[in-house]
N, C-alpha and C. Protein backbone atom coordinates (compact mmCIF):
# COMPACT_ATOMS: atom_id res chain seq x y z
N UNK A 1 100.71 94.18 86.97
CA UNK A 1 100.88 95.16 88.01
C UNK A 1 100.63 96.53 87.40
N UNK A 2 100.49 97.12 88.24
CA UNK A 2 99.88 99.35 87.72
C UNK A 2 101.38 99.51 87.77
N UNK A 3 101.87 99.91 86.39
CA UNK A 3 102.74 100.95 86.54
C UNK A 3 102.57 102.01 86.82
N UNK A 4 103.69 102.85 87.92
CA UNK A 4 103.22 104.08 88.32
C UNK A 4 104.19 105.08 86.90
N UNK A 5 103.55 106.09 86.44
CA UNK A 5 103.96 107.09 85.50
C UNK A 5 104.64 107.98 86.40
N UNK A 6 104.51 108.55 87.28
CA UNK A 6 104.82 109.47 88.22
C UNK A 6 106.43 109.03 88.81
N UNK A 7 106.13 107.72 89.50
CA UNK A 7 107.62 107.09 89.56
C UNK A 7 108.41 107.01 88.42
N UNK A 8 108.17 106.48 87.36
CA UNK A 8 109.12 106.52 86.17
C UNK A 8 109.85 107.81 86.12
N UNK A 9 108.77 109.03 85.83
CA UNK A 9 109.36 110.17 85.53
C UNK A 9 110.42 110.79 86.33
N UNK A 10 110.23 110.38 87.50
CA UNK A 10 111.15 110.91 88.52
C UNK A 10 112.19 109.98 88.93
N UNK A 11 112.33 109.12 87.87
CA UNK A 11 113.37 107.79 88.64
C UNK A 11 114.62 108.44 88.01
N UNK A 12 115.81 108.60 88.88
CA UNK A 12 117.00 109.08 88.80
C UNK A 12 117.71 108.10 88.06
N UNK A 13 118.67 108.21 87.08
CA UNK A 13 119.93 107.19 86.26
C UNK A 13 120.35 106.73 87.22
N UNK A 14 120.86 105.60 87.43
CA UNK A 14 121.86 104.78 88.30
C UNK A 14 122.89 104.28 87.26
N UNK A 15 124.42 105.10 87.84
CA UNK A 15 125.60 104.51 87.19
C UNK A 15 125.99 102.99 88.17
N UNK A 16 126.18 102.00 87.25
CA UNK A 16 126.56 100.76 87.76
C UNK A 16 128.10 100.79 88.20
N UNK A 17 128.02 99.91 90.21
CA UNK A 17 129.48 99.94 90.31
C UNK A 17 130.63 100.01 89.29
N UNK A 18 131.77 101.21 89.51
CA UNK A 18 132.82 100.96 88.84
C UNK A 18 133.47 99.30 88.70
N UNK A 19 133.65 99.47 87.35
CA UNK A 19 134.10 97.82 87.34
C UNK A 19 133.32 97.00 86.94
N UNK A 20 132.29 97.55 86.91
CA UNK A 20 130.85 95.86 86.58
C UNK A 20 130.94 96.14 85.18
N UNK A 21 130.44 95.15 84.47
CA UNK A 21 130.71 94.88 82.59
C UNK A 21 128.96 95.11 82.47
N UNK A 22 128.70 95.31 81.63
CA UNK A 22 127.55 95.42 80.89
C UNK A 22 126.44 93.63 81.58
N UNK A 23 127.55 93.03 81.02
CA UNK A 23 127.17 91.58 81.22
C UNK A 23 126.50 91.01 82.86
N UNK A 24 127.92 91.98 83.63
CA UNK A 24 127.21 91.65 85.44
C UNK A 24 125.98 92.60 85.93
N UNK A 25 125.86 93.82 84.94
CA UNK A 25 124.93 94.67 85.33
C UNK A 25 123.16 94.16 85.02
N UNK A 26 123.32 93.27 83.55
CA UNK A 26 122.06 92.64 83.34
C UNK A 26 121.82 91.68 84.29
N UNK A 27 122.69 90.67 84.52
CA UNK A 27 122.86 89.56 85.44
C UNK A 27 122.39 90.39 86.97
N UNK A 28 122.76 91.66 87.20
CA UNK A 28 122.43 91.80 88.42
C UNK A 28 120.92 91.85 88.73
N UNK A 29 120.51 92.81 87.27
CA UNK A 29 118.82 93.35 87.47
C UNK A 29 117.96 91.39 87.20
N UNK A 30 118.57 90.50 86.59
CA UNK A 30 117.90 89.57 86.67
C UNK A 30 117.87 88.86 87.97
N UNK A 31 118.98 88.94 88.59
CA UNK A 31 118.58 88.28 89.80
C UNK A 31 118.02 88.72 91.14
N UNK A 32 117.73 90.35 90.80
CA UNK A 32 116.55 90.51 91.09
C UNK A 32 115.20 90.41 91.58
N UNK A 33 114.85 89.53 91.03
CA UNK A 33 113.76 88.89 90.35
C UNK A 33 114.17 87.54 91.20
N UNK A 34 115.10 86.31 91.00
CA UNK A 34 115.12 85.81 92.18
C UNK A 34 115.27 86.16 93.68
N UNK A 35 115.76 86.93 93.94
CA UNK A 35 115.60 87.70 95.31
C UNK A 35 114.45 87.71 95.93
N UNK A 36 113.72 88.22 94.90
CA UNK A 36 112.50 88.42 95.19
C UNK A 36 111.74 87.40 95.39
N UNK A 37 111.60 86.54 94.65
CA UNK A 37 110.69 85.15 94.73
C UNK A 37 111.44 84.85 95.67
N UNK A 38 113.02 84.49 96.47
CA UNK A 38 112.99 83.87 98.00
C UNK A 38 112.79 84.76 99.03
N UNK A 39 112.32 86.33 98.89
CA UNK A 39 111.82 86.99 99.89
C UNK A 39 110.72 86.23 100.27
N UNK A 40 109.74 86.49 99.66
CA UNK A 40 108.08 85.92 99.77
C UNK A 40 108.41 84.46 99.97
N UNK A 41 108.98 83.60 99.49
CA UNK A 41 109.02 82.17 99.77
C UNK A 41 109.07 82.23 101.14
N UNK A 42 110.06 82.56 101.86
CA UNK A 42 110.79 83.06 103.08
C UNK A 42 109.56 83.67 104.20
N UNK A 43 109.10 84.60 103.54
CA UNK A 43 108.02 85.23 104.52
C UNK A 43 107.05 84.29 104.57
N UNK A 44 106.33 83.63 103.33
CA UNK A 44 105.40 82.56 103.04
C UNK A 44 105.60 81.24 104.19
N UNK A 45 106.77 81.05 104.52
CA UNK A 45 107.46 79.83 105.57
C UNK A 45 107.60 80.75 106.92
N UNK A 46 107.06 82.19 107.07
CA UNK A 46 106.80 82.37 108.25
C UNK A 46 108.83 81.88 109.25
N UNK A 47 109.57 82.26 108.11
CA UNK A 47 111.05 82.03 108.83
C UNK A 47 111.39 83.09 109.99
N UNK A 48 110.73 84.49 109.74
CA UNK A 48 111.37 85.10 110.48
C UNK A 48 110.90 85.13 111.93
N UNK A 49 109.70 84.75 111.73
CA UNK A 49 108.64 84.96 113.08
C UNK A 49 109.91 83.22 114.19
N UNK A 50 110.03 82.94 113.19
CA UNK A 50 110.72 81.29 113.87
C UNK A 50 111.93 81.62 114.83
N UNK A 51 112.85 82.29 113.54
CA UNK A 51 113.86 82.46 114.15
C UNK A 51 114.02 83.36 115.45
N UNK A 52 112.90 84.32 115.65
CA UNK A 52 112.86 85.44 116.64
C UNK A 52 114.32 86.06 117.25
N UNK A 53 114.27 86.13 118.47
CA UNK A 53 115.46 86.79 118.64
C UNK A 53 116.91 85.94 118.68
N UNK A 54 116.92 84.89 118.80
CA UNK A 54 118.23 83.79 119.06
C UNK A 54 118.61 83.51 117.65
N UNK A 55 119.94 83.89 117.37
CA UNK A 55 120.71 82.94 116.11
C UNK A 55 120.29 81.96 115.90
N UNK A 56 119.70 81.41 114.86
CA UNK A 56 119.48 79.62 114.94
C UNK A 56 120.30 79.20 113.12
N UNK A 57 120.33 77.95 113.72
CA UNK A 57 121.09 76.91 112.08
C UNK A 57 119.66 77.09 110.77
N UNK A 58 120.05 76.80 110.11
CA UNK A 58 118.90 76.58 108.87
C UNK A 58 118.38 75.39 109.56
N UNK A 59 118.88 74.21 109.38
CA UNK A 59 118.48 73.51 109.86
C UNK A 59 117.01 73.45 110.84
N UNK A 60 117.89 74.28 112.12
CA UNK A 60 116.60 74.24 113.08
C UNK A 60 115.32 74.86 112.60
N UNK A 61 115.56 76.25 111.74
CA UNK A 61 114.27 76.88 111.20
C UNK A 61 113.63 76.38 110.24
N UNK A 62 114.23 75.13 109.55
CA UNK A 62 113.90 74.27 108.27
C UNK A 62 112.38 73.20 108.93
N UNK A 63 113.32 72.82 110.45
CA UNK A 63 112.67 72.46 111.73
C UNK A 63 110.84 72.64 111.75
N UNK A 64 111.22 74.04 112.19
CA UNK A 64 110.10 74.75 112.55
C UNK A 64 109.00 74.99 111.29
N UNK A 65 109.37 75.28 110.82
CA UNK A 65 108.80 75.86 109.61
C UNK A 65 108.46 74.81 108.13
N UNK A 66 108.62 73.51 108.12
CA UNK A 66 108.47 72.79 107.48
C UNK A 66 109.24 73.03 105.88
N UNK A 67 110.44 73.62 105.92
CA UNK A 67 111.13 74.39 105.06
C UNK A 67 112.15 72.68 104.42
N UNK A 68 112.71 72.98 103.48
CA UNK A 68 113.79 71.99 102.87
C UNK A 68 115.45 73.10 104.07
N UNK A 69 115.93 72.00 104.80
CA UNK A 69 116.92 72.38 105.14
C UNK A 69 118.23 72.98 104.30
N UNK A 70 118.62 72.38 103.50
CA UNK A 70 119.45 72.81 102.40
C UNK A 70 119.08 74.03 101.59
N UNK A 71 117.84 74.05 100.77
CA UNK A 71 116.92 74.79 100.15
C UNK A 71 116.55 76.24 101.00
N UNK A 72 116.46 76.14 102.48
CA UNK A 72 116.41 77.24 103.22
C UNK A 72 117.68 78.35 103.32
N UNK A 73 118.77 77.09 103.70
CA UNK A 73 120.18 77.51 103.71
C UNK A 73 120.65 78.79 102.79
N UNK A 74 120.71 78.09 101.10
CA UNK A 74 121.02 78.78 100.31
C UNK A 74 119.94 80.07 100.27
N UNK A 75 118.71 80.00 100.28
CA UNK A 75 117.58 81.27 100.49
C UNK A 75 118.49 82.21 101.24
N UNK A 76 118.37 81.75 102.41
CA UNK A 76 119.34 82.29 103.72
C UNK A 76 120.25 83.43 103.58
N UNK A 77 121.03 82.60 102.68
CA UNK A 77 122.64 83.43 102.58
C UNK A 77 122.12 84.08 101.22
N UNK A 78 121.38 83.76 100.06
CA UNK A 78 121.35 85.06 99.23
C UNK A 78 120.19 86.19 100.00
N UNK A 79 119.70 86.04 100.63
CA UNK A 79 118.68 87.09 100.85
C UNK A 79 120.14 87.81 102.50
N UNK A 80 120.73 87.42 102.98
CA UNK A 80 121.85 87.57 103.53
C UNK A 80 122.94 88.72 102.52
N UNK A 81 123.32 87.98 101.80
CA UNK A 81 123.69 89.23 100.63
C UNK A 81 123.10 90.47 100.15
N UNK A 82 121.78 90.74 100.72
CA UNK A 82 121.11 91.45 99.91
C UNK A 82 120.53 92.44 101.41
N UNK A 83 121.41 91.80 102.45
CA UNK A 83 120.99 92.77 103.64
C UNK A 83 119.58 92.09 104.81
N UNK A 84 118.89 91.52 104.11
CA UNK A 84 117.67 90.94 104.74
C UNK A 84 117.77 90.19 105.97
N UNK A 85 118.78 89.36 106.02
CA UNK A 85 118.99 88.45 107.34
C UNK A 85 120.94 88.60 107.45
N UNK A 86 121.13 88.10 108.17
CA UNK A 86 122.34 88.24 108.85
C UNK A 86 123.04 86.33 108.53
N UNK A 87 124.13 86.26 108.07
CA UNK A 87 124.52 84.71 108.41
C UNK A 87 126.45 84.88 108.73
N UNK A 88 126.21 84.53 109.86
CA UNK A 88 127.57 83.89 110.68
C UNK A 88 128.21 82.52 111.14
N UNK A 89 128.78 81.81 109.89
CA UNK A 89 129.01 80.38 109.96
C UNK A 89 127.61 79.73 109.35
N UNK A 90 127.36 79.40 110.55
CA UNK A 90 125.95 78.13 110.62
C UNK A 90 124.82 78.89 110.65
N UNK A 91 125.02 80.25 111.58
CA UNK A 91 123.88 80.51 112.45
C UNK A 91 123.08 81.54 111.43
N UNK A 92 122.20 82.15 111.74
CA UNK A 92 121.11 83.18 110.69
C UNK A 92 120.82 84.05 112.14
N UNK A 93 120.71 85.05 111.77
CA UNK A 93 120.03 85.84 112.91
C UNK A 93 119.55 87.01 111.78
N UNK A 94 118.57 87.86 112.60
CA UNK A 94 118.12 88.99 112.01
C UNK A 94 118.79 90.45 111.97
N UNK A 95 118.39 91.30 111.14
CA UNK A 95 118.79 92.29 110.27
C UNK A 95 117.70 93.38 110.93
N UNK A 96 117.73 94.64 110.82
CA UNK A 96 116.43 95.77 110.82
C UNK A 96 115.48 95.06 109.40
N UNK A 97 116.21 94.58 108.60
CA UNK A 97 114.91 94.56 107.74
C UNK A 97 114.08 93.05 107.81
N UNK A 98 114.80 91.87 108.43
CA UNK A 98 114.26 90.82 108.59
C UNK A 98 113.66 90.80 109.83
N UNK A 99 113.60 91.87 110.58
CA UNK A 99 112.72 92.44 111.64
C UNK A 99 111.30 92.61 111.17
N UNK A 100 111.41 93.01 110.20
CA UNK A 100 109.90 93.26 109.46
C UNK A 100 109.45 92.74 109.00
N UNK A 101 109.98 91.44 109.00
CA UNK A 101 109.28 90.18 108.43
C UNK A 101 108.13 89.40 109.50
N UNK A 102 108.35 90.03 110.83
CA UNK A 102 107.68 89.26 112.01
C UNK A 102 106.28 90.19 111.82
N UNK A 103 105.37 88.57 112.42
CA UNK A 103 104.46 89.26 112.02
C UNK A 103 103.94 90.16 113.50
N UNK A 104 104.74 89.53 114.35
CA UNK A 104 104.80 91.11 116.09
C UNK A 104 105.31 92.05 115.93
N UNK A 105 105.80 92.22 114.64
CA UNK A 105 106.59 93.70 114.78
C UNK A 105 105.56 94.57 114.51
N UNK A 106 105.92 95.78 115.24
CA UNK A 106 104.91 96.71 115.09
C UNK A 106 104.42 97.54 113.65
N UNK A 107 105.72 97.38 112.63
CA UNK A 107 105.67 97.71 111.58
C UNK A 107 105.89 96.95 110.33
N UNK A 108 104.94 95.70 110.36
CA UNK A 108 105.51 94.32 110.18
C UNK A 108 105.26 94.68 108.79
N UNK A 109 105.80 94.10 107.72
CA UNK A 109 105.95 94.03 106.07
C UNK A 109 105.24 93.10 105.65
N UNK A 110 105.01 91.64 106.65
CA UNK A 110 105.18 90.07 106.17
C UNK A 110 103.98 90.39 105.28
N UNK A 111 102.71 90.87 105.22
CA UNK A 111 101.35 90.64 105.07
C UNK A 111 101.96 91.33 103.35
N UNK A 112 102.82 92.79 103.30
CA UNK A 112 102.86 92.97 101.81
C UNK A 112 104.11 92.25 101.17
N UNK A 113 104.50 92.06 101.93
CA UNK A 113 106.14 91.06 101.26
C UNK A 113 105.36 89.72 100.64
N UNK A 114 104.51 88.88 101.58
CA UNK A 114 103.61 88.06 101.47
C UNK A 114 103.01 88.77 99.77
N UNK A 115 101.89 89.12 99.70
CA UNK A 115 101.28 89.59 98.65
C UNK A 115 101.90 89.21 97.21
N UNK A 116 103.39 90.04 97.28
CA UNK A 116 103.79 89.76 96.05
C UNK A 116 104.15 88.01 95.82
N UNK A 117 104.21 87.25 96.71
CA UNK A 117 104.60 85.99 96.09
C UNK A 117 103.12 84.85 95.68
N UNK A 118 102.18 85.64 96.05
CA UNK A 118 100.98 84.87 95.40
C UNK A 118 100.59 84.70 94.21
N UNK A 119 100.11 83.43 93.62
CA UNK A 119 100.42 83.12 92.06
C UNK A 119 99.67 84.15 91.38
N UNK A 120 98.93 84.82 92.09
CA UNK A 120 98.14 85.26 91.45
C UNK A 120 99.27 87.09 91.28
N UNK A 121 99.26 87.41 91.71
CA UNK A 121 100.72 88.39 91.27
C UNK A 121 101.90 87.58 90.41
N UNK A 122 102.44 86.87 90.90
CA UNK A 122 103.25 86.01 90.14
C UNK A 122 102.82 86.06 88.43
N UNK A 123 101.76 85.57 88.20
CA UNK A 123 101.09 85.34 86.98
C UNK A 123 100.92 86.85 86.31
N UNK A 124 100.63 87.76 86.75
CA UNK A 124 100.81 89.43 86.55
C UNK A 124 102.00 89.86 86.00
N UNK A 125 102.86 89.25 87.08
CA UNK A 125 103.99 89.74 86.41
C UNK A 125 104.72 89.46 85.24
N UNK A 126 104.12 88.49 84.61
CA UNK A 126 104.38 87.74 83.04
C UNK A 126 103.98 88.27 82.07
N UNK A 127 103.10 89.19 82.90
CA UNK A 127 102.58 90.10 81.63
C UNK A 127 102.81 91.01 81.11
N UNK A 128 104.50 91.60 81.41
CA UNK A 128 104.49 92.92 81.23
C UNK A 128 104.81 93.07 79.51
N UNK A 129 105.15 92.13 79.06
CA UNK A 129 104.53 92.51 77.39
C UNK A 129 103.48 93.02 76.80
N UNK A 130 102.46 92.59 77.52
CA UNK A 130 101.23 93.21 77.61
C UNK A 130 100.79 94.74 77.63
N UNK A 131 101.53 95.09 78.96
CA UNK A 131 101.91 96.47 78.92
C UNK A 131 102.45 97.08 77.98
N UNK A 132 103.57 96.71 77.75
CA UNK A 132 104.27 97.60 76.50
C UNK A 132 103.40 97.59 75.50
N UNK A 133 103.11 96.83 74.98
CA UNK A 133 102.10 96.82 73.84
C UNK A 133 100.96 97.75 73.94
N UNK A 134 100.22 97.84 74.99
CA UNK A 134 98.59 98.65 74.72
C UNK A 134 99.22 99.48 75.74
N UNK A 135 100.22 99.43 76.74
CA UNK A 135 99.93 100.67 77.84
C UNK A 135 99.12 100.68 78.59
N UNK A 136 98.01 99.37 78.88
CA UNK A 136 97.37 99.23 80.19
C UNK A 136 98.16 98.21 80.77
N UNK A 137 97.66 98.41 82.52
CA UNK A 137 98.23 97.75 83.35
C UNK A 137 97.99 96.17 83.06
N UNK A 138 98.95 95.30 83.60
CA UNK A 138 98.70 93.93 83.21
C UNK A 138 97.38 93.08 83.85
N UNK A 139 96.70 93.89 84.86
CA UNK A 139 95.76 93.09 85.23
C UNK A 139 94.59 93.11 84.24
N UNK A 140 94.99 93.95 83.34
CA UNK A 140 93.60 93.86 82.59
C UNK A 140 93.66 92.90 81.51
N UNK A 141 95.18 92.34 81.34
CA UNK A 141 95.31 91.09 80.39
C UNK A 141 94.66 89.97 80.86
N UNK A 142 94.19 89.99 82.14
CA UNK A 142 93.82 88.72 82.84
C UNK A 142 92.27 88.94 82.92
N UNK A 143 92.34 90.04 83.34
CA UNK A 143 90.39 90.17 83.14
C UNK A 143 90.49 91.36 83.27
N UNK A 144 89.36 91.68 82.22
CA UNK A 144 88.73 92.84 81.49
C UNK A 144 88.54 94.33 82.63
N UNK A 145 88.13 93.55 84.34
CA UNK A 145 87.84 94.63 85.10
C UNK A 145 88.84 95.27 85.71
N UNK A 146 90.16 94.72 85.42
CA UNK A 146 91.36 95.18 86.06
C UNK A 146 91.44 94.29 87.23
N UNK A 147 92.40 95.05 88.29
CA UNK A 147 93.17 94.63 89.33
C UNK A 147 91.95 94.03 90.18
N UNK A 148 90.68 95.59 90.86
CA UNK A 148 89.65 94.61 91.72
C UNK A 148 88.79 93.91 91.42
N UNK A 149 88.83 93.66 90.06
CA UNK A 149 87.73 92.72 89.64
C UNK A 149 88.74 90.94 89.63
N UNK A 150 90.04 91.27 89.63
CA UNK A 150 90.42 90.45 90.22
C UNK A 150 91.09 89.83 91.58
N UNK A 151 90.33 91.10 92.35
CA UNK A 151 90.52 90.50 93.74
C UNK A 151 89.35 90.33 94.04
N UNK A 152 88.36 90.61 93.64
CA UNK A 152 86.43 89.95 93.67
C UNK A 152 86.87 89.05 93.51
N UNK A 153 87.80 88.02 92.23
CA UNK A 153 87.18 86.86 91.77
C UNK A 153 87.85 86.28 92.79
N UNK A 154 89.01 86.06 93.64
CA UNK A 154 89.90 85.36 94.49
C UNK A 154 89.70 85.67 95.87
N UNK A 155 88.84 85.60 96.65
CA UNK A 155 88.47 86.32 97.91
C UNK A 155 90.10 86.09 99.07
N UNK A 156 90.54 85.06 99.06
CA UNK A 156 92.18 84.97 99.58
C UNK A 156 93.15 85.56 99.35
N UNK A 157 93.48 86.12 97.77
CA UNK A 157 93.86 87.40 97.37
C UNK A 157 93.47 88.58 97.60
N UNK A 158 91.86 88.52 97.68
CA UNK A 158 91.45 89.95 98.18
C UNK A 158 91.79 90.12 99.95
N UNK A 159 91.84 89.45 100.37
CA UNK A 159 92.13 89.51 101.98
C UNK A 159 93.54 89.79 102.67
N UNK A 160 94.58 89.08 101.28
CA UNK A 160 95.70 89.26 101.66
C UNK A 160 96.12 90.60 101.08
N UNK A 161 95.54 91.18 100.02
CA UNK A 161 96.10 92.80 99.45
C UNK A 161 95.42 93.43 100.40
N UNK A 162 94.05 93.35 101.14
CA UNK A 162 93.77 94.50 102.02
C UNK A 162 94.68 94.25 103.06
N UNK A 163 95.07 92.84 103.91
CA UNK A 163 95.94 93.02 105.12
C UNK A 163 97.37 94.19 104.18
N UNK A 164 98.28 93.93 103.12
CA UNK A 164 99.10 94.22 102.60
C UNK A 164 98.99 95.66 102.50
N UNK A 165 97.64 96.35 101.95
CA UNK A 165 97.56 97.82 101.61
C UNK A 165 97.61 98.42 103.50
N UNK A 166 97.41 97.51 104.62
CA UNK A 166 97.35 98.00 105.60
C UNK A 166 98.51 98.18 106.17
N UNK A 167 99.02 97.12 105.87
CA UNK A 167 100.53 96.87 106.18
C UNK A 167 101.54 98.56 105.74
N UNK A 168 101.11 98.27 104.27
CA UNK A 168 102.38 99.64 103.66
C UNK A 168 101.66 101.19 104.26
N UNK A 169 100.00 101.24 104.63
CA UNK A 169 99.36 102.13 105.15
C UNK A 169 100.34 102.53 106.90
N UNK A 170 100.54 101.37 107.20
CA UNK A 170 100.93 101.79 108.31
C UNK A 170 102.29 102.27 108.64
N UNK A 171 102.96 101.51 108.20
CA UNK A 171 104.59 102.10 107.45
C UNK A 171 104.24 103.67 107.41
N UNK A 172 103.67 103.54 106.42
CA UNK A 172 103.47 105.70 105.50
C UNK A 172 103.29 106.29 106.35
N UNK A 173 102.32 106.10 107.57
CA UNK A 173 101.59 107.21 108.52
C UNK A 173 102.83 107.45 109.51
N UNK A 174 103.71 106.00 109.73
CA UNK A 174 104.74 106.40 110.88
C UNK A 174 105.79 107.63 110.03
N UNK A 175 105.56 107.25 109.45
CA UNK A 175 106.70 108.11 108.95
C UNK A 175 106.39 109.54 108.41
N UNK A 176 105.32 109.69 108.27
CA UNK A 176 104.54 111.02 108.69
C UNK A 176 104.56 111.62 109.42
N UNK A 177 104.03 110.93 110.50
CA UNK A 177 103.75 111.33 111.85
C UNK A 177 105.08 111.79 112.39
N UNK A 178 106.36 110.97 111.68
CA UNK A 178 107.54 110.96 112.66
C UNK A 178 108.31 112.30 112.15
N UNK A 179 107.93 112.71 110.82
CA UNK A 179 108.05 114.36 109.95
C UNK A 179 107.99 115.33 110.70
């Protein structure tokens, strides 16, 4: 992935909740990182477009969506913890932000939420040793031309980062516009 320099420089310290140990604070930034892989899993299974507006069980959206019922469940309730979906008992319903998982919403995410869980990002992100070491971005560990020479080589990757760059394009302008 391009690290941005600009973001770094301006990224503010974050003191960790009073009370967390050193130990829950690493543990937190690692799981992270799972969060993330059941966002995109999640969007990838097309859950939110399922569930639409009615509470439904895992189960039923496991249903729809050709998902592992159990396997959805637990997704469910940690991405639930983390604000994304809503869970009451049995039922799942949506959040403002699992709103943006549909792909009718007018300001829909799914197409860049989508993006990051393709192997081909996935595999990027293994590279950030890479980075540290030379200070170029990791796509160039993978091939020499960088990032679009590897969305030339994957035309399904290239289709899904342009829907994705349209996606976060459209986000930016509302919120411009709305300035």
């Amino acid at each position: 992935m391009i690290m941005n320099s600009d973001l770094a420089a301006r990224a503010r310290p974050v003191q960790p909740p009073a009370g967390q140990t050193p130990f829950g604070t690493l543990n937190e930034a690692l799981g992270g990182l799972l969060v993330g892989h059941c966002l995109t899993s999640v969007t990838n299974f097309r859950v939110a477009d399922a569930l639409g507006d009615t509470p439904r069980t895992a189960a039923e959206l496991a249903a729809d969506t050709g998902a592992d019922p159990d396997a959805l469940h637990r997704m469910l309730r940690l991405l639930a913890a983390h604000g994304v979906f809503a869970c009451s008992e049995d039922r799942i319903s949506h959040t403002p932000a699992s709103q943006l998982l549909r792909a009718d919403h007018p300001r829909s995410m799914r197409d860049w939420v989508a993006a990051f869980g393709t192997s081909s990002v996935t595999e990027l992100l293994g590279y950030f040793d890479y980075t540290l070491q030379t200070g170029k971005p990791t796509p160039y560990k993978v091939n020499p031309g960088g990032l679009f020479a590897l969305l030339r080589a994957d035309p399904a990757v290239g289709q899904l980062f342009n829907a994705a760059m349209a996606s976060k394009a459209r986000l930016q302008i509302a919120s411009i516009t709305a300035a």
